[in-house]
Protein backbone atom coordinates (compact mmCIF):
# COMPACT_ATOMS: atom_id res chain seq x y z
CA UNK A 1 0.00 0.00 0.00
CA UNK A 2 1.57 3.53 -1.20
CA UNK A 3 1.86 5.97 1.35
CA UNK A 4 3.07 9.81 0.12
CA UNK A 5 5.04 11.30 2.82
CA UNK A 6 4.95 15.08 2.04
CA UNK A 7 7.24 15.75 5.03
CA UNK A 8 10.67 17.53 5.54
CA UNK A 9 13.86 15.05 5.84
CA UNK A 10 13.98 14.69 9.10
CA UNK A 11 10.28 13.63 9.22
CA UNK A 12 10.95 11.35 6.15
CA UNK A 13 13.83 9.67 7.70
CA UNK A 14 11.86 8.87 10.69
CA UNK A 15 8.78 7.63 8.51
CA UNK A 16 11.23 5.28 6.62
CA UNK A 17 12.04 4.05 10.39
CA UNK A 18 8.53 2.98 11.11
CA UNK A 19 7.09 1.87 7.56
CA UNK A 20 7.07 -2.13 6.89
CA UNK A 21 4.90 -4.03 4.45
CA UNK A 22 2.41 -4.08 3.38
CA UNK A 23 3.40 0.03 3.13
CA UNK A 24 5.31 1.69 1.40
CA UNK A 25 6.95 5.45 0.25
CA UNK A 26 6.69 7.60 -2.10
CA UNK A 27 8.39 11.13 -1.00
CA UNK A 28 7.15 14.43 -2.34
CA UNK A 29 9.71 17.05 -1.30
CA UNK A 30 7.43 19.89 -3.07
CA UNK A 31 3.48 20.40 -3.12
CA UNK A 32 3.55 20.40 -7.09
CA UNK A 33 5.46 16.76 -6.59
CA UNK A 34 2.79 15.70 -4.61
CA UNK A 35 -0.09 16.46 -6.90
CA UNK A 36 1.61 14.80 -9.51
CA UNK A 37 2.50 11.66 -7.86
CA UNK A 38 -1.17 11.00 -6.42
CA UNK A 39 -2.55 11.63 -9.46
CA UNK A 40 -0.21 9.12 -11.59
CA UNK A 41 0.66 6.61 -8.94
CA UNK A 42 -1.49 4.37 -6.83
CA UNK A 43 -1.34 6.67 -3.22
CA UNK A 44 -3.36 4.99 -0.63
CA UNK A 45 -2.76 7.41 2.31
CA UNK A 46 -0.92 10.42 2.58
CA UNK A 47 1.64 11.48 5.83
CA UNK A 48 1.55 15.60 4.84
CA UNK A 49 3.74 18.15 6.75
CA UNK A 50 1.29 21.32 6.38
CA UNK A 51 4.02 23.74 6.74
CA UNK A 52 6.31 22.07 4.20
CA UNK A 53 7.60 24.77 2.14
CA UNK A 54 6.82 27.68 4.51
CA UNK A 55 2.66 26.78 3.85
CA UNK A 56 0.27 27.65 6.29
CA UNK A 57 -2.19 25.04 5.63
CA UNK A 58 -3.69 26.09 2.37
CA UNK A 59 -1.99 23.18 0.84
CA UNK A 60 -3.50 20.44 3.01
CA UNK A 61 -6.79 22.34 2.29
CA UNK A 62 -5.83 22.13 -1.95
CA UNK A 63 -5.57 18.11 -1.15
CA UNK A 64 -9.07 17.76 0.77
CA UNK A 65 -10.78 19.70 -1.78
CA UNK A 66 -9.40 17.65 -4.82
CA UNK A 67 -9.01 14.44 -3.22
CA UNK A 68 -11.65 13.75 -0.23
CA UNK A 69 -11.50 10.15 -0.54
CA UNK A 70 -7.61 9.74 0.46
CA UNK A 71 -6.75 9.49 4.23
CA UNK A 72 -4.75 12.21 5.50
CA UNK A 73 -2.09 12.12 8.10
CA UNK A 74 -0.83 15.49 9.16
CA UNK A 75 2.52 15.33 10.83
CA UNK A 76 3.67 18.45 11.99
CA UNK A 77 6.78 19.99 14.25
CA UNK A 78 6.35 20.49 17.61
CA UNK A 79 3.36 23.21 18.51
CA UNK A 80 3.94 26.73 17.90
CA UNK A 81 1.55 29.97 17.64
CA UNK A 82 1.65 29.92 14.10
CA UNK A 83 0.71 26.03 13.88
CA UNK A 84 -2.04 26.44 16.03
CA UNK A 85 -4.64 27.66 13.68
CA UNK A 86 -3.74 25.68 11.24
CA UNK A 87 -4.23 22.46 13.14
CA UNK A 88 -7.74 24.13 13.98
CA UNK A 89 -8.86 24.88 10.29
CA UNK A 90 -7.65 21.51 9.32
CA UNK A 91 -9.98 19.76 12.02
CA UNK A 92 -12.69 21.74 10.26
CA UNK A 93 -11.87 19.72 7.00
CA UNK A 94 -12.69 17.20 8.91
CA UNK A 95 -9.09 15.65 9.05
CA UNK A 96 -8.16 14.55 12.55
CA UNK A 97 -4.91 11.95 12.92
CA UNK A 98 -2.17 15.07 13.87
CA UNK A 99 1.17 13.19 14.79
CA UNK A 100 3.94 15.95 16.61
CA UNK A 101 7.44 15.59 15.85
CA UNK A 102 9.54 14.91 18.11
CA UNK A 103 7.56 13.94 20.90
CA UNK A 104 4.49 11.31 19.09
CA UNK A 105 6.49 10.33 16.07
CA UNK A 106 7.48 6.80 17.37
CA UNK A 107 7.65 4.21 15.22
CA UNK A 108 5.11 2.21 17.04
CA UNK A 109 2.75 4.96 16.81
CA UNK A 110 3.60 5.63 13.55
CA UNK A 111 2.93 2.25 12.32
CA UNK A 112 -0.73 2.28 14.31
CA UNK A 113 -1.67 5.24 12.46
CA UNK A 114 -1.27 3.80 9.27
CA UNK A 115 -2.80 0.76 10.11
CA UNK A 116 -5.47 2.61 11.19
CA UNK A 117 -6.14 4.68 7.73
CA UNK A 118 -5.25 2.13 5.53
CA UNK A 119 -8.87 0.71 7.00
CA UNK A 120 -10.55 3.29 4.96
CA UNK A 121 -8.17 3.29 1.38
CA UNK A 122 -10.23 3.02 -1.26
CA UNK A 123 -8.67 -0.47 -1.86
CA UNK A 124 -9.97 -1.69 1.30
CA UNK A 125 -13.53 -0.18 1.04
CA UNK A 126 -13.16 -1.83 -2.52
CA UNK A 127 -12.30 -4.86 -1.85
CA UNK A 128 -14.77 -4.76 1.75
CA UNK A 129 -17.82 -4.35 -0.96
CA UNK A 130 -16.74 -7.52 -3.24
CA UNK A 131 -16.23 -9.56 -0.54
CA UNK A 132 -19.68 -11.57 -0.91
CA UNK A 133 -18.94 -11.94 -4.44
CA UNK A 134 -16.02 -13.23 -3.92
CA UNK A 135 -16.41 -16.03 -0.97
CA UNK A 136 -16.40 -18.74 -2.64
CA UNK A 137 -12.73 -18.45 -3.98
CA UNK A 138 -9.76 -19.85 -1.91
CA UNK A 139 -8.05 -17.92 0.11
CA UNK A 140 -4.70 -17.70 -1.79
CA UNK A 141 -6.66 -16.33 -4.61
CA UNK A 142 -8.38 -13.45 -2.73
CA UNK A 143 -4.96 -12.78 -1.80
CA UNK A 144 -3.72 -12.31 -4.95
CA UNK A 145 -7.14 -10.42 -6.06
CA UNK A 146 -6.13 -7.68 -2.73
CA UNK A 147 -2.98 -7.57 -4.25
CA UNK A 148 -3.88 -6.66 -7.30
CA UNK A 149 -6.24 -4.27 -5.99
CA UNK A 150 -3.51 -2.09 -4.39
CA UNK A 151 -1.20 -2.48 -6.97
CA UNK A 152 -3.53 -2.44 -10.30
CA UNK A 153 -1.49 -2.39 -12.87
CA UNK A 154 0.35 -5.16 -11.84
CA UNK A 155 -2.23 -8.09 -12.50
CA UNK A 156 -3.57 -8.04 -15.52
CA UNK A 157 -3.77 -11.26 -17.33
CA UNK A 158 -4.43 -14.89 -16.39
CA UNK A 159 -0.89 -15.64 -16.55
CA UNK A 160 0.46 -12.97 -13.51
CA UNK A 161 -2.63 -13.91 -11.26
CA UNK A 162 -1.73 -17.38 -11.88
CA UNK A 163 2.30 -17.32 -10.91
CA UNK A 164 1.39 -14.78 -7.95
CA UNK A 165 -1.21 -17.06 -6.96
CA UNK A 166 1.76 -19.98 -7.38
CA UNK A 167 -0.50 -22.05 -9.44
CA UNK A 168 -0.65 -23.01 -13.37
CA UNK A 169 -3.00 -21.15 -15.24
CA UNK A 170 -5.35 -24.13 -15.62
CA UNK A 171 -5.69 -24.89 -12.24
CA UNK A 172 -6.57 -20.77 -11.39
CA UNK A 173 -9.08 -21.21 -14.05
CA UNK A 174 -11.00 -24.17 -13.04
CA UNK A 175 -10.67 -22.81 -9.63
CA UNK A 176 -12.85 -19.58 -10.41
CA UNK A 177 -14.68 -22.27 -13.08
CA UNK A 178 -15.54 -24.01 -9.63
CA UNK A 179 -16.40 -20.80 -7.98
CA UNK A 180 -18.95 -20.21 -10.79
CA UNK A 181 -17.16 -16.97 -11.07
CA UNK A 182 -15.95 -15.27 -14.49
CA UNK A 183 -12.48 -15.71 -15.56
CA UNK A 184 -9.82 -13.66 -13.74
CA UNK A 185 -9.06 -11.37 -16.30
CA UNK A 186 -12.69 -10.19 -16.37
CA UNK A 187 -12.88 -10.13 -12.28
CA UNK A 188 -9.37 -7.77 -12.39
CA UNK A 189 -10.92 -5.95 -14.88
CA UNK A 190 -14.39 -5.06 -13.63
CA UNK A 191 -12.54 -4.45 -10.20
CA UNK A 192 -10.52 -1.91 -11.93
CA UNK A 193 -13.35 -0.17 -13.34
CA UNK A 194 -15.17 -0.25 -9.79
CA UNK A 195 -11.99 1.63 -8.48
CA UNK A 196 -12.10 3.96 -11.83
CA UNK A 197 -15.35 4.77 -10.35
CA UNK A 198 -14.33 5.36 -7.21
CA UNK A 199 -11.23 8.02 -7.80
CA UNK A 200 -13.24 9.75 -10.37
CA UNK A 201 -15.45 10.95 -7.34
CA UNK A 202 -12.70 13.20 -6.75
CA UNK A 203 -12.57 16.00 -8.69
CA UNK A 204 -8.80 16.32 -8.48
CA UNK A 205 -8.49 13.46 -10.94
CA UNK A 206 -9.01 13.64 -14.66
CA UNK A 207 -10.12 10.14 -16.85
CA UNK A 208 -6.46 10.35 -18.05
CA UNK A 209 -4.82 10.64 -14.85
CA UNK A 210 -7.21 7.35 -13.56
CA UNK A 211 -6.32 5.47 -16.78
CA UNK A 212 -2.45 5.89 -15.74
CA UNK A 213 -2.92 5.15 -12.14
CA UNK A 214 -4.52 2.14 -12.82
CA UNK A 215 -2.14 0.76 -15.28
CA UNK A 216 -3.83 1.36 -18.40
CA UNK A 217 -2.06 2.03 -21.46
CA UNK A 218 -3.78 4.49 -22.81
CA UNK A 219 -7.51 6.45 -21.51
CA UNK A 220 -9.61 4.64 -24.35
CA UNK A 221 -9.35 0.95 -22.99
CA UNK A 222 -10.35 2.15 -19.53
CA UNK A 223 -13.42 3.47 -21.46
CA UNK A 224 -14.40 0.68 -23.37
CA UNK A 225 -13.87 -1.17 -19.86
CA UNK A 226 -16.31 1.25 -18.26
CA UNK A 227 -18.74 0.35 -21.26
CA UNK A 228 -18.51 -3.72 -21.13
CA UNK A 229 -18.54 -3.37 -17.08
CA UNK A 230 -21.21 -0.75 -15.83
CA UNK A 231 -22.29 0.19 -19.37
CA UNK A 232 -21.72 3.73 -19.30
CA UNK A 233 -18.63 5.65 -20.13
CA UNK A 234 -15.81 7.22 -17.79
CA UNK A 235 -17.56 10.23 -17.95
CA UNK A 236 -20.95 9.27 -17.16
CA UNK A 237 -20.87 6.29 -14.67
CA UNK A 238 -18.50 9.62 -12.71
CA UNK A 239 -21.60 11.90 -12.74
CA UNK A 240 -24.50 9.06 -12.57
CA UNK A 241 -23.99 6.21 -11.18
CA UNK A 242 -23.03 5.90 -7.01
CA UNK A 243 -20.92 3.95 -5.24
CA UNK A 244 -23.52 1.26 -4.19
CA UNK A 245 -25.18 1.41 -7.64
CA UNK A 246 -21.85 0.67 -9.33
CA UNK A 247 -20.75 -1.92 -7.11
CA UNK A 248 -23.96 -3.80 -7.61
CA UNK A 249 -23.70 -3.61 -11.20
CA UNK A 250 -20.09 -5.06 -10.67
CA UNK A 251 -21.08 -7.92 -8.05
CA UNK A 252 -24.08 -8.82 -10.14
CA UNK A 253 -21.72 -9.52 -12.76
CA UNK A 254 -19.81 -11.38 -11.06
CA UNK A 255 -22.01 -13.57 -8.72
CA UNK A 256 -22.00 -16.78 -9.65
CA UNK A 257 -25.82 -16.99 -11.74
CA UNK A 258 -28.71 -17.84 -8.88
CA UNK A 259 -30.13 -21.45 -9.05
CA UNK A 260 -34.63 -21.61 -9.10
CA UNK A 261 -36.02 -22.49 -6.20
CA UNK A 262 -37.01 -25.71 -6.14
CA UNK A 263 -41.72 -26.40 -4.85
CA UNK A 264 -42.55 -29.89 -4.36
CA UNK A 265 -46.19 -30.50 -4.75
CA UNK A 266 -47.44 -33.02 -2.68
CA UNK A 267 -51.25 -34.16 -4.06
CA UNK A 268 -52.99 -37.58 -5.35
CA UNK A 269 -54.75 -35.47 -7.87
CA UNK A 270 -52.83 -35.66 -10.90
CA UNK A 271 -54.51 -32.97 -12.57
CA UNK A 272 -54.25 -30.72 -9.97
CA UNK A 273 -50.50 -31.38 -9.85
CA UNK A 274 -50.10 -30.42 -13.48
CA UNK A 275 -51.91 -27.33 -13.21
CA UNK A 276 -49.35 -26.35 -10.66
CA UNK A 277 -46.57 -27.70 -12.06
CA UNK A 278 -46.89 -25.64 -14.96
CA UNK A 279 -47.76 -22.64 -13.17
CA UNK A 280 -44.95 -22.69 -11.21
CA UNK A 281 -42.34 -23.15 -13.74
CA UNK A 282 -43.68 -20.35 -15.55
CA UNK A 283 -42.72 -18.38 -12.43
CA UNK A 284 -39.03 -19.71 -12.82
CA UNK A 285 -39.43 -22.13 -9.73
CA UNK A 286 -38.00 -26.11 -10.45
CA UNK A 287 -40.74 -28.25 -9.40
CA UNK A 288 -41.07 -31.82 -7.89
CA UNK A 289 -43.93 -33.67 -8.00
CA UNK A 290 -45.68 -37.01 -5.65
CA UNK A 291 -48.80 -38.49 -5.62
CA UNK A 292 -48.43 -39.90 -2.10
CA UNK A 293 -46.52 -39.30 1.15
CA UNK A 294 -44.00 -41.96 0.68
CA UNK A 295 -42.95 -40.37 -2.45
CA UNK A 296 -42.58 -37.08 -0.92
CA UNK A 297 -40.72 -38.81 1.88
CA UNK A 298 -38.17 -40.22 -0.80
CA UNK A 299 -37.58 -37.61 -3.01
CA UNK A 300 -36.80 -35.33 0.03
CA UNK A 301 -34.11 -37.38 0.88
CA UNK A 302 -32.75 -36.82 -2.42
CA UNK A 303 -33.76 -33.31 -3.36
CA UNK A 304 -33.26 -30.26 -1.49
CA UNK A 305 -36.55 -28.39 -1.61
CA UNK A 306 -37.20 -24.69 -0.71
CA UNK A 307 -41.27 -24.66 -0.25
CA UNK A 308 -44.13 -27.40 0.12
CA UNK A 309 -47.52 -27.42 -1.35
CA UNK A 310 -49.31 -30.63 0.81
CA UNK A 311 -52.60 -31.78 0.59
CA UNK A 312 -53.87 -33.32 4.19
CA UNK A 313 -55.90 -36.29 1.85
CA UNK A 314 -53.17 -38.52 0.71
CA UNK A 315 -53.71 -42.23 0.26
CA UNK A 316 -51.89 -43.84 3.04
CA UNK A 317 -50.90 -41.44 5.33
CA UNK A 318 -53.02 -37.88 6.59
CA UNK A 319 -51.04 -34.70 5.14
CA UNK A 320 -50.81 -33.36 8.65
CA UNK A 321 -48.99 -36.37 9.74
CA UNK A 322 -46.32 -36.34 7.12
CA UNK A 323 -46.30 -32.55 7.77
CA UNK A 324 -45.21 -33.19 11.58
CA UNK A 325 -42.58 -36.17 10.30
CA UNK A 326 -40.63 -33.88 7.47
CA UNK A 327 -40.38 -31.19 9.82
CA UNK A 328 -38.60 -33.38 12.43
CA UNK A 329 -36.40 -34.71 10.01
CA UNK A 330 -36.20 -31.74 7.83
CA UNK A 331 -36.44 -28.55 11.17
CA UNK A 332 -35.77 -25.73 8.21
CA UNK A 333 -38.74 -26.75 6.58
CA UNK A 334 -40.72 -24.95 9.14
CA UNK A 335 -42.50 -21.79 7.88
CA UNK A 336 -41.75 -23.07 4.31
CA UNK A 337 -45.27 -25.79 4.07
CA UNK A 338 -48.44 -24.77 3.11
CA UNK A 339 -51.44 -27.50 3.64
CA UNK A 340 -53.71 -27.47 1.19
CA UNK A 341 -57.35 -28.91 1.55
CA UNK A 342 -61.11 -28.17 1.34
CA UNK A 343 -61.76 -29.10 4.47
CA UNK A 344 -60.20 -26.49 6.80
CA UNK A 345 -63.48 -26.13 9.04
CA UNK A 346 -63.15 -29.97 9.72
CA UNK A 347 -63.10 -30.27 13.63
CA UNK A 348 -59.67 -32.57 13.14
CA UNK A 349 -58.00 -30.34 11.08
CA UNK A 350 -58.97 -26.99 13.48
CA UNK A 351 -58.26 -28.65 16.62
CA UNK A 352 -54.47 -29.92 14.22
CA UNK A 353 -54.16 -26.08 13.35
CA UNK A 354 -54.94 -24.87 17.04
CA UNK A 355 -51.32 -26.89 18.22
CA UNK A 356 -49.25 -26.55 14.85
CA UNK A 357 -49.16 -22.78 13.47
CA UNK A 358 -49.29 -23.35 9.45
CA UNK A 359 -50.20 -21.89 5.96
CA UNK A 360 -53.21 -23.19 5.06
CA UNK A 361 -54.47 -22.38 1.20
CA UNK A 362 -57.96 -23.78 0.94
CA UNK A 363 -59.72 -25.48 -2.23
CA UNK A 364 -60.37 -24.48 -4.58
CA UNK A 365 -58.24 -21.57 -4.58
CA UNK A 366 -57.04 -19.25 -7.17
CA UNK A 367 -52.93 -19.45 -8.31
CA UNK A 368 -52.02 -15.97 -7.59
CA UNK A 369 -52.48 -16.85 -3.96
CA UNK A 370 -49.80 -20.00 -4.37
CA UNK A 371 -47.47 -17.65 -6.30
CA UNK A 372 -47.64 -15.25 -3.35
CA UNK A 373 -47.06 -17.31 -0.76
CA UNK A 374 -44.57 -18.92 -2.64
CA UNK A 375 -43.15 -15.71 -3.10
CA UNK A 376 -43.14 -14.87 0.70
CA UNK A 377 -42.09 -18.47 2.13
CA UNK A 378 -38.56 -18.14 0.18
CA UNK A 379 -38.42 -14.88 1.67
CA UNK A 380 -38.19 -15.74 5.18
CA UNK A 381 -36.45 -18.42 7.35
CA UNK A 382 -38.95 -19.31 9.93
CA UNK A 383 -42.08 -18.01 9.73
CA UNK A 384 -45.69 -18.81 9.71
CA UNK A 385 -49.22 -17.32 8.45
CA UNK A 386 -52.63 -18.27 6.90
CA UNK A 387 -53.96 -17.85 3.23
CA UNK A 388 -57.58 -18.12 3.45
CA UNK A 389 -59.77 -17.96 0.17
């Protein structure tokens, strides 16, 4: 992580002291350097003296204004009168880690603080809002992908995320393959794009100075990587498009693609069961199908299903008594069953009802009310209700 350390040489040489990976320097002996270098290299946080150069502040101010996102360190000589309203004005910007030389500057501290405010880099907010996304990958290869997020134009290709990763380039493919994730080139790519986003909230960077920072060879390809990514160009995703919206255009991209969820319909009518079958399907659920309770029984133990539709009039065994044995065997099936019958007034089935808290959809009923509660079981982990007609 690239700190600039806009200090005098004594503060430098004291910096250089405390810094270990995963920071490192970059000095800026002048305000003009400093500009320049976080604008064309990757600066994470920045250590700033605010009287370097006989300033009185204004400088530090110049860096807030163009650059809010970047984490600012001031560290400063020892108090004097005229460093006292400077330190005051600069808590107005809202920047508040001061370090005093010689008497706070030790290393240890030093190393806290930076520690501290590399917590809110944009490479760690970055890489904090793919980090669903990208679960399902090994650890050694979300290593490589934080890597490659501080360091972006370093990992480009299949071929460097493999060797950092210390793996051949087939095995890192099958293991995103695995991951249902894209390849890596397009996760390192749409990552770069999300940080484009990101620095171009600052209005002290141009497109060109991103594209370069990033480790593009020229502005365009960042462009048409804006396009393919977020669909929108540098310019516009900067002006319309927010944080959260483009990093859910970016993890929806790379999510690995949602499977249905799967209804078993539990009924001895046959035609009843196709009528819901095909309703259901053309909802985009996956639906099982048995005409009596050992069935059901069976293909639970091979299928993993997300809501039941279950008559209580089965052939050999009552509905509400294979209701009570799934739910022992299956618990999470609770708040996902829905009985179905005609005969919810029945004194059996009340006084059943009165001691077991359950959807009940009554016959005949209409099939928006399955779709809802379809809809609103897979919603919810344990929960119960009643669908009268």
């Amino acid at each position: 992580m690239l700190v600039l350390a806009a200090v005098s040489d004594l503060q430098y040489h004291r910096l250089r002291g405390a810094v270990v990976p995963p920071f490192s320097l970059a000095r800026a002996t002048t305000w003009d350097v400093a500009l320049e270098t976080i604008r064309g290299r990757p600066v994470e946080i920045a250590v700033v003296d605010p009287m370097l150069g006989g300033a009185r502040g204004q400088e530090v101010e110049r860096l807030r204004v163009l650059f809010p996102s970047l984490p600012l360190i001031l560290y400063t000589p020892v108090m004097t009168p005229e460093l006292a309203p400077v330190l005051l004005a600069m808590g107005k910007c809202g920047i508040s880690q001061v370090v005093l030389s010689p008497t706070e500057d030790h290393p240890d501290r030093l190393r806290d603080l930076l520690s501290e405010e590399a917590m809110q880099a944009a490479s760690h907010r970055l890489l904090d809002q793919l980090t669903t996304a990208l679960a399902p990958l090994p650890p050694e290869l979300k290593w490589v992908l934080e890597d490659a997020m501080r360091s972006p134009g370093a990992v480009q290709t299949i071929q460097q995320f493999a060797a950092r990763a210390r793996v051949d380039r087939g095995t890192c493919a099958r293991w995103f393959s695995r991951a249902g994730l894209p390849s890596p080139r397009d996760i390192l790519a749409a990552a770069r794009v999300l940080y484009a986003h990101r620095l171009l909230q600052d209005p002290g960077f141009t497109i060109e100075d991103v594209a370069k920072r990033l480790g593009y060879a020229q502005a365009k390809t960042l462009q048409q990587h804006a396009r393919k990514y977020l669909g929108l160009t540098a310019g516009e995703m900067r002006l319309s498009l927010t944080a959260d919206e483009a990093t859910a255009r970016i993890v929806m991209m790379t999510a690995p693609p949602r499977k249905p969820a799967t209804v078993l319909i539990v009924d001895d009518e046959a035609g009843l069961r196709r009528v819901l079958e095909r309703f259901l399907e053309r909802h985009g659920y996956r639906v099982l199908s048995a005409g009596t309770a050992e069935s059901a029984y069976e293909i639970l133990a091979t299928e993993q299903a997300d809501a039941l539709l279950l008559d209580i009039h089965l052939p050999t065994m009552s509905g509400l008594a294979l209701y009570l044995a799934i739910i022992h065997r299956w618990p999470a099936l609770e708040g996902h069953i829905a009985i179905m019958t005609g005969d919810a007034e029945a004194e059996e089935v009340r006084t059943w009802l009165d001691h077991h808290h359950c959807t009940v959809i009554r016959k005949p009923f209409n099939l928006k009310q399955v779709a809802d509660w379809v809809s609103s079981a897979l919603q919810r982990d344990r929960s119960s209700g009643a669908m009268d007609a």
